[in-house]
Protein backbone atom coordinates (compact mmCIF):
# COMPACT_ATOMS: atom_id res chain seq x y z
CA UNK A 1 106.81 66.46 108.99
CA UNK A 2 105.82 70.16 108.28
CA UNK A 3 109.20 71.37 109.28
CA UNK A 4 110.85 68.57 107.13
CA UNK A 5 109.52 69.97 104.30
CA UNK A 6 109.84 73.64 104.89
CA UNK A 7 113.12 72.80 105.28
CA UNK A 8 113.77 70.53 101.76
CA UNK A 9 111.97 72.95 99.61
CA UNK A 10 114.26 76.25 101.50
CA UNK A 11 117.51 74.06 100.42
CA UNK A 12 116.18 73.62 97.01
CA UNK A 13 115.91 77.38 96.82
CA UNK A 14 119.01 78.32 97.94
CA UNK A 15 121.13 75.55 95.83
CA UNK A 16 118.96 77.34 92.55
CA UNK A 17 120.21 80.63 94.04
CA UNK A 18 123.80 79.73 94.31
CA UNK A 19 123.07 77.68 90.82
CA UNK A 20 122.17 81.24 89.40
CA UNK A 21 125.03 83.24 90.84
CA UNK A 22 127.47 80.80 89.82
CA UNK A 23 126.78 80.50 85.97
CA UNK A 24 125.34 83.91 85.33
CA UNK A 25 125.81 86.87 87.91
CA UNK A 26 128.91 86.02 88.83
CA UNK A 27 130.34 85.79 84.86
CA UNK A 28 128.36 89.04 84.33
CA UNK A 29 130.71 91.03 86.77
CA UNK A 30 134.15 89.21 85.74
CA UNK A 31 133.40 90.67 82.05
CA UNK A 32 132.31 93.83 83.24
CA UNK A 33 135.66 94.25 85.63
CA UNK A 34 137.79 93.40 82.70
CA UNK A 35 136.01 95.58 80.47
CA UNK A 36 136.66 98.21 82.56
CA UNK A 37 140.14 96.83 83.27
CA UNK A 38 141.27 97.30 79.80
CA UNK A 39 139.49 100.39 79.20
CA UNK A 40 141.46 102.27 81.89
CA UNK A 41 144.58 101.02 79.74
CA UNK A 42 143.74 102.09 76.95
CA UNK A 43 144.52 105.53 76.86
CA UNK A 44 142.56 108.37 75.15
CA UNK A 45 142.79 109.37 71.81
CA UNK A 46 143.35 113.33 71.14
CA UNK A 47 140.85 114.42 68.96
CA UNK A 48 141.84 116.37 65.80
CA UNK A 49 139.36 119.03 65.72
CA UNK A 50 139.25 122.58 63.13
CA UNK A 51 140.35 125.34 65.26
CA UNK A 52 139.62 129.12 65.03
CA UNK A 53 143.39 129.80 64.43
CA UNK A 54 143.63 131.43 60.50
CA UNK A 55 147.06 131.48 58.28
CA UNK A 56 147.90 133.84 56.42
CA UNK A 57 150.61 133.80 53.38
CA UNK A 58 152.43 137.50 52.56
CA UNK A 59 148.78 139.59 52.30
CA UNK A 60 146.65 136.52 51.47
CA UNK A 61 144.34 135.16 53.71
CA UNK A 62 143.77 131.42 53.37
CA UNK A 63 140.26 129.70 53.68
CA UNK A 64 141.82 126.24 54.58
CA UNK A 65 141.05 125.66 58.70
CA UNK A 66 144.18 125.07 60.83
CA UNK A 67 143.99 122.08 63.05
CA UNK A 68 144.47 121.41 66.73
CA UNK A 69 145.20 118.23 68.12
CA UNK A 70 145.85 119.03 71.82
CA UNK A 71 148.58 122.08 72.04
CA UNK A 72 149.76 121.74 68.57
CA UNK A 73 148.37 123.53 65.58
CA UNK A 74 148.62 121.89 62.07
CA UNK A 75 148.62 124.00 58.93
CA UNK A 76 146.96 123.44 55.63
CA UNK A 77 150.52 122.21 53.77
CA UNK A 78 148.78 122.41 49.84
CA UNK A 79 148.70 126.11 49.73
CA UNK A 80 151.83 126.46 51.80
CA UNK A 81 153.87 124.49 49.20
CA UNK A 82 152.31 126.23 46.50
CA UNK A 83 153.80 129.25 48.07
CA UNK A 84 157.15 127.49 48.14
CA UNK A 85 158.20 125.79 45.17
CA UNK A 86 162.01 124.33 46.50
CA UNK A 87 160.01 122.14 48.81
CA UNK A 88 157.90 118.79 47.49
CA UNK A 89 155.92 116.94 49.66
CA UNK A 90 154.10 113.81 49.20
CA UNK A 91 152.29 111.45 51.10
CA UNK A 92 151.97 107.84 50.94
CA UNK A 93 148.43 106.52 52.15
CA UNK A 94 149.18 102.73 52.91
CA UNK A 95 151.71 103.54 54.69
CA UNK A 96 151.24 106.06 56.03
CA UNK A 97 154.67 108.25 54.97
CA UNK A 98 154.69 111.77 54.27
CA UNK A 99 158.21 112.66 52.48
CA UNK A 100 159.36 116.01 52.16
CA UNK A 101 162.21 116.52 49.17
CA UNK A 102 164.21 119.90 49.32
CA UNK A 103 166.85 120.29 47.43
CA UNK A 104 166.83 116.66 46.21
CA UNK A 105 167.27 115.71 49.58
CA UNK A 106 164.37 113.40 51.29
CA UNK A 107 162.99 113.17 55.00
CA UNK A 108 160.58 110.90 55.81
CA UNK A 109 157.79 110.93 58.49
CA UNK A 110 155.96 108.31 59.39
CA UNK A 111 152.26 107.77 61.29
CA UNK A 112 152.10 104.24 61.46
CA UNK A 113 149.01 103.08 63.99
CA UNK A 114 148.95 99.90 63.12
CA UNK A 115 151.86 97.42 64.81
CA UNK A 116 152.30 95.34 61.26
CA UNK A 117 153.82 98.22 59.88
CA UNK A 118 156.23 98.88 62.32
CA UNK A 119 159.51 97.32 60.70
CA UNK A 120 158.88 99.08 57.52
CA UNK A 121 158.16 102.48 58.72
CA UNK A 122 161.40 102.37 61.27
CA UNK A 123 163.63 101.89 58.21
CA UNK A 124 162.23 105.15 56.48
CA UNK A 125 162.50 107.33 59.81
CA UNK A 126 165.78 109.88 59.34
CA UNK A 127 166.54 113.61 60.61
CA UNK A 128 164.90 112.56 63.65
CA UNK A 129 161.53 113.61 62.51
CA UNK A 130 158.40 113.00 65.08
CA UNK A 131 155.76 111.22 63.79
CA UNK A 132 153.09 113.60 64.95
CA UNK A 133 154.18 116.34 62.70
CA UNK A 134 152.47 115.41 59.83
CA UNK A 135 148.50 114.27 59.65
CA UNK A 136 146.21 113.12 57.08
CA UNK A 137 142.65 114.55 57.50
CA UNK A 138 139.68 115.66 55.30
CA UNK A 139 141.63 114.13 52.12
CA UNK A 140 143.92 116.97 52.97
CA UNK A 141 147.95 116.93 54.47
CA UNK A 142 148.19 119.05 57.60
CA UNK A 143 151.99 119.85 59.13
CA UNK A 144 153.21 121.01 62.39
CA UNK A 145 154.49 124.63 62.58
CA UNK A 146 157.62 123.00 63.89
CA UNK A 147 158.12 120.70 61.14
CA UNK A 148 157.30 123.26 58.46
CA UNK A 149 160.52 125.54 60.02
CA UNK A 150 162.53 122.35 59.44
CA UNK A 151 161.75 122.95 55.69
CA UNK A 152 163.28 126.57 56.02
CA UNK A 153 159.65 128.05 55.60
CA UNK A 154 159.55 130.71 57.73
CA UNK A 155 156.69 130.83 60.33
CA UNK A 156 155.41 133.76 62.63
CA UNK A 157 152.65 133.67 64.91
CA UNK A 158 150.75 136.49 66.25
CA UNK A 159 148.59 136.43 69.20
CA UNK A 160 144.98 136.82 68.66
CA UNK A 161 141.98 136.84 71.66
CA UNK A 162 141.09 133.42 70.51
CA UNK A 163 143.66 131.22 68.60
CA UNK A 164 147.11 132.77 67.12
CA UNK A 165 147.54 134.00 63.89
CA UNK A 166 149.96 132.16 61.59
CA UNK A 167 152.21 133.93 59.22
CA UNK A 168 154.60 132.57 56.56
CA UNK A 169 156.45 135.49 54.72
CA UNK A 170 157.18 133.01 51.65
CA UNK A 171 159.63 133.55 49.07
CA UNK A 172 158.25 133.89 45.76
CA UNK A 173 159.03 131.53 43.24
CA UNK A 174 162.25 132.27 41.06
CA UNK A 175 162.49 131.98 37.12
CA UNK A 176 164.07 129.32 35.40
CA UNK A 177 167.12 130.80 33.76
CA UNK A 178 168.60 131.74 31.67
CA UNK A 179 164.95 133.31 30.23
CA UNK A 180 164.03 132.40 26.46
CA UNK A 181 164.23 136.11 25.46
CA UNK A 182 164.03 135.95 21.34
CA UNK A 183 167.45 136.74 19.96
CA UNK A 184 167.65 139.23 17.31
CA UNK A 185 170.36 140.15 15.48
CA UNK A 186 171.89 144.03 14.69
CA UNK A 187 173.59 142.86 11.53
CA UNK A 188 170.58 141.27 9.76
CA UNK A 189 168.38 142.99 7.49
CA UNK A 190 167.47 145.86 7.31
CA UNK A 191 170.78 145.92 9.55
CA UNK A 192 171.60 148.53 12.24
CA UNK A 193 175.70 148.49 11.95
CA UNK A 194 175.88 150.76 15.63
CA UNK A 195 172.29 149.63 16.56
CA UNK A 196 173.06 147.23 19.29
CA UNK A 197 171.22 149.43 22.01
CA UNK A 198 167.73 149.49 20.08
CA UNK A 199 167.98 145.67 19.41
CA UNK A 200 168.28 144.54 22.88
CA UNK A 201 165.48 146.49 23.83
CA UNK A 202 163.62 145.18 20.81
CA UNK A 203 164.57 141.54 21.98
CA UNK A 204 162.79 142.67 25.30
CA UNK A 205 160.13 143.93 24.17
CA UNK A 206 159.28 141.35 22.27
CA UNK A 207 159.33 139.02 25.31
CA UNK A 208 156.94 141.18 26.97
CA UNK A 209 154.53 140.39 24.14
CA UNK A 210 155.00 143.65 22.30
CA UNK A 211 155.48 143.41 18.27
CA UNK A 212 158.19 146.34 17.87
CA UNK A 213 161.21 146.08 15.60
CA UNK A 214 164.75 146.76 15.64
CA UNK A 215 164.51 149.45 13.04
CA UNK A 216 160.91 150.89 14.40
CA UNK A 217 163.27 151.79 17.11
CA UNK A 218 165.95 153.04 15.52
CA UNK A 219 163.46 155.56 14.03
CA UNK A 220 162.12 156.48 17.06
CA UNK A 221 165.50 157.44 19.52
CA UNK A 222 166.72 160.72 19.68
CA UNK A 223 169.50 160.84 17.25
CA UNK A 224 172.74 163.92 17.67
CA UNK A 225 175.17 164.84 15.26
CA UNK A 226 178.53 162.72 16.07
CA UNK A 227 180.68 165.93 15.50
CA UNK A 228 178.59 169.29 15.47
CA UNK A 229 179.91 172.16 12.88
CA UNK A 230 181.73 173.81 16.10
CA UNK A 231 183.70 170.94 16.94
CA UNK A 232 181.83 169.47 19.96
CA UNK A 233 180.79 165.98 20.13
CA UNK A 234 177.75 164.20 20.18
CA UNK A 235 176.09 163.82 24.24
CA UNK A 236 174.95 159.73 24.29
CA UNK A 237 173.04 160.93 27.29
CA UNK A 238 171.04 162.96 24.69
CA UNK A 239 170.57 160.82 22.00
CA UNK A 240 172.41 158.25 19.47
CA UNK A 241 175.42 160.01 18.26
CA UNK A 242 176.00 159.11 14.89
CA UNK A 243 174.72 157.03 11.91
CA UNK A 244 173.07 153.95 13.32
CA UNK A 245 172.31 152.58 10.46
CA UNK A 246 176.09 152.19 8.73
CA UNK A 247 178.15 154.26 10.69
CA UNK A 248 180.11 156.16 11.95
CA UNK A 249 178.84 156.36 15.23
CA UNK A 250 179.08 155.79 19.25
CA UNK A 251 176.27 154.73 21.13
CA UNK A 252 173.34 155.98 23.13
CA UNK A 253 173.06 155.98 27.25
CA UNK A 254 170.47 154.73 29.05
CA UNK A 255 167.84 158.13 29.12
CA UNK A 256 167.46 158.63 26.07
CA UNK A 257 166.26 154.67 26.08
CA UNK A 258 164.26 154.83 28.70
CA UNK A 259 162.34 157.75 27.04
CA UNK A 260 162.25 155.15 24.17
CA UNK A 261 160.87 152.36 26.25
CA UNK A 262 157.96 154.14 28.03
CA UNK A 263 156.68 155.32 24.61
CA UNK A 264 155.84 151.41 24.62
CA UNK A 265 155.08 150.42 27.76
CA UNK A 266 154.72 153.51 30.37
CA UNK A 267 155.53 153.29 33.54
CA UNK A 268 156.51 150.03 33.37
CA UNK A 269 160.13 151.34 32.62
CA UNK A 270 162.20 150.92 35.15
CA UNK A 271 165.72 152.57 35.34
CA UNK A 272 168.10 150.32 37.88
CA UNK A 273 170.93 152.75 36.36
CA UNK A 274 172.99 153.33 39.38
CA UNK A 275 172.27 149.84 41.15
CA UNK A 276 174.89 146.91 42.09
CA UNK A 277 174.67 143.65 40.03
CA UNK A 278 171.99 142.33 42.38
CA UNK A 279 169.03 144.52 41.07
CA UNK A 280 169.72 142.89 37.76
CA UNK A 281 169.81 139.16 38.96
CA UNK A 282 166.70 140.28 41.50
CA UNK A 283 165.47 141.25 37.87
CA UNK A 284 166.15 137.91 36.66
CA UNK A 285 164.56 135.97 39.13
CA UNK A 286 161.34 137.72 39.00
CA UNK A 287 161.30 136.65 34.95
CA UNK A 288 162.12 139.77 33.77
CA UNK A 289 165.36 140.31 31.52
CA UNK A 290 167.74 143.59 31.73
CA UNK A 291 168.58 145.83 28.83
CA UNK A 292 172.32 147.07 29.74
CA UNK A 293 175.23 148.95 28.39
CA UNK A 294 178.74 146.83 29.10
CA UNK A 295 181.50 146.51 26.21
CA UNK A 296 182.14 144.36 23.25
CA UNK A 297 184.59 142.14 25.11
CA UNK A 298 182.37 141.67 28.38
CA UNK A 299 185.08 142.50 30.74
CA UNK A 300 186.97 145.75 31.62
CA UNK A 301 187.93 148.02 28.43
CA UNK A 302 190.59 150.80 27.61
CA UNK A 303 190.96 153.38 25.03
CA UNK A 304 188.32 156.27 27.19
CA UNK A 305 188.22 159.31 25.64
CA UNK A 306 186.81 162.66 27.23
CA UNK A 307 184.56 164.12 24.76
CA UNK A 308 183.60 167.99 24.81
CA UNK A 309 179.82 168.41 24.19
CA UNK A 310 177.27 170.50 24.53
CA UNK A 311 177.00 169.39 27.99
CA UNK A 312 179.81 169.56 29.15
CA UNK A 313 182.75 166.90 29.25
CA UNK A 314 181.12 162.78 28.35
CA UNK A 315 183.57 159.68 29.07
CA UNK A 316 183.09 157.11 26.01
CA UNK A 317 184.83 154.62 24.57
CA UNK A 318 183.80 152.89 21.30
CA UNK A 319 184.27 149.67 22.82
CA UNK A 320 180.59 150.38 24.14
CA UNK A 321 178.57 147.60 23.85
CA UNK A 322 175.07 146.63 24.68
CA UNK A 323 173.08 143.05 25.73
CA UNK A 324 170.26 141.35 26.99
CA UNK A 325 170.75 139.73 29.91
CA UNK A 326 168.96 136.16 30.58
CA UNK A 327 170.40 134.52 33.24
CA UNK A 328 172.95 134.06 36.01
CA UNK A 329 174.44 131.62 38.00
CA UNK A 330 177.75 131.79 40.73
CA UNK A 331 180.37 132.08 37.70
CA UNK A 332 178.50 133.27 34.67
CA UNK A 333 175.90 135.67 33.55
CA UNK A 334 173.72 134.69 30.38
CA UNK A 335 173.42 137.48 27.75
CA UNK A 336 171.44 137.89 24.26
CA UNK A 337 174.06 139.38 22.38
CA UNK A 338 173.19 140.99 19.16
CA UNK A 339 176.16 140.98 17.18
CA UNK A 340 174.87 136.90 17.73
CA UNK A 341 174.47 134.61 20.17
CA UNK A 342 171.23 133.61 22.22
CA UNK A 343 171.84 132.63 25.98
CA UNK A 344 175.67 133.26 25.58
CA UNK A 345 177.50 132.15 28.44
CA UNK A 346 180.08 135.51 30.03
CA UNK A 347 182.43 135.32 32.85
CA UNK A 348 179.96 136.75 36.18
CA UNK A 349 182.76 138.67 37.69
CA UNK A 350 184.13 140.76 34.50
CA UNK A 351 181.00 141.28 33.65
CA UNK A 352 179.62 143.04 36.42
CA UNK A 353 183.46 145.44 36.33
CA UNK A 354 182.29 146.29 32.69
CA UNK A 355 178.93 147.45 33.50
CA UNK A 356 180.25 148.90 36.72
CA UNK A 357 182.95 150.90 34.33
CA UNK A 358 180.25 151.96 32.03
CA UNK A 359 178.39 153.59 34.52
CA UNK A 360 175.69 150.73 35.83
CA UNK A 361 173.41 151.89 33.26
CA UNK A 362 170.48 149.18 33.19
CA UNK A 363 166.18 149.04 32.15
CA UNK A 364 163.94 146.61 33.33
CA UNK A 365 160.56 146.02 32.53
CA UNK A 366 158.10 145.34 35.10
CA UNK A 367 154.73 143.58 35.01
């Protein structure tokens, strides 16, 4: 009877056992083992984290971090693009878009993680763009060094014991021309009949902020006889030669106006006299506009005369002519011309043989 009941109560034990295993252990693992299942699918994430690697624009170091997301750095693209004004870039939070414009033309990059998004980010791919070239983090865009070059900004990177060293040798940001240089006028009153020269450095002076007059000038060049009592001529490397005010007269060369200028404004006279065209568009694209010496039809002249002076032997013509230049594009060059006309539109290539023929004389004023 004893064993009967040992042996009852040990198969009631081991069906509440089984009972157990079946409805809770047993579950317990299954979960567990698919857990772990679909965590070995899922693969890891690479962290974005702030790396030691610095940028540098030109001389300026920059405080924003670079960013390191495995191998690949990503730059700071705010202060890049400030550096680089051909080049917009926006970014489009819901969807997750960054588009790049240069030179009106668009490329898209998208960083879609979420599968709902998918058709409409495929239709804005183009160029072939990765989407891991562009990240949003810290409320702040980052970009690849890669995808930066395919903007045409120019990326070096120097080795450092740590992380590299990245360098963009940006291009700095070109004027919109042609300049608005004030336009004044030779003819006007108190008029300056041969005064052209002194008004076109007035005009530029007066874009550099500096109050000076047309006729302030006039009194303060060095003036020469046009014909001295012996015979000789007047040297426009010397001075004006003539009457300035009504004639008759020549012109004056580019020292004597330089001496002029720097009686304003110092060192910051510069004399590109002797230059090709390109030091005066260089000029132009840094926002500053050129004082020059060309002729009164903007294009190759005749009539030369060699004058005997008191230095020796002077080429001149009176078809001697001066301007300020504004502007330039491929076929035209943009002049202030004081006998009237602000922003006046010149054919580029007889321009430049005019000024080339009247010996490249040109002043600049620098900041």
């Amino acid at each position: 009877m004893k064993k009967s009941l040992i042996l009852v109560a040990f198969l009631c034990i081991a069906s509440i056992s089984y009972l157990f295993y079946k409805t809770a252990v047993q579950p317990a693992k299954m979960e567990e083992k698919t857990a772990s299942a679909e965590t070995a699918k899922k693969p890891a994430t690479t962290p974005v984290t702030k790396s030691e690697a610095k940028l540098q624009i030109k001389e300026k170091q920059l405080e924003n971090p670079v960013l390191r997301k495995g191998k690949q750095y990503y730059l700071p693209v705010d202060p890049i693009l400030t550096y680089h004004p051909s080049i917009k870039l926006a970014y489009d939070s819901l969807l997750q878009v960054a588009t790049a414009t240069v030179e009106e033309e668009q490329i898209h990059f998208p960083q879609s993680k979420q599968q709902s998004q998918q058709e409409k980010l495929q239709a804005l791919k183009m160029n072939g763009v990765n989407q891991e070239q562009v990240l949003a983090y810290g409320h702040k865009l980052y970009a690849t060094a890669d995808f930066l070059k395919q903007l045409d900004i120019p990326i070096t990177v120097e080795e450092q014991t740590a992380d590299p060293l990245f360098i963009l040798d940006i291009p700095e940001e070109k004027a919109d021309l042609p300049l608005d240089v004030p336009l004044i006028e030779q003819m006007a009153a108190p008029r300056l009949y041969n005064g052209c020269e002194v008004t076109s450095l007035a005009m530029i002076l007066n874009y550099h902020g500096y109050d000076v007059t047309k006729n302030e000038l006039a009194e303060n060049v060095n003036v020469v006889p046009l014909t001295y009592e012996n015979g000789l001529k007047g040297d426009p490397n010397e001075g004006f030669v003539g009457n300035m005010a009504d004639g008759p007269g020549l012109g004056v060369y580019h020292g004597p106006m330089m001496d002029l200028a720097r009686k304003y404004v110092g060192d910051r006279a510069v004399d590109l006299t002797g230059s090709n065209p390109d030091a005066i568009y260089q000029a132009l694209d840094n926002s500053h506009p050129v004082w020059i010496i060309t002729t009164s039809s903007f294009a190759p002249a005749g009539g030369f005369e060699t004058w005997q002076t008191p230095n020796g032997e002077v080429e001149v013509t009176f078809s001697l002519h001066s301007v300020a230049v504004t502007g330039y594009e491929d076929d035209y060059v943009y002049i202030n011309d004081p006998y009237g006309g602000k922003n006046k539109q010149v054919d580029r290539e007889n321009f430049e043989k005019a000024w080339i023929q009247m010996g490249s004389q040109a002043i600049v004023i620098e900041e």
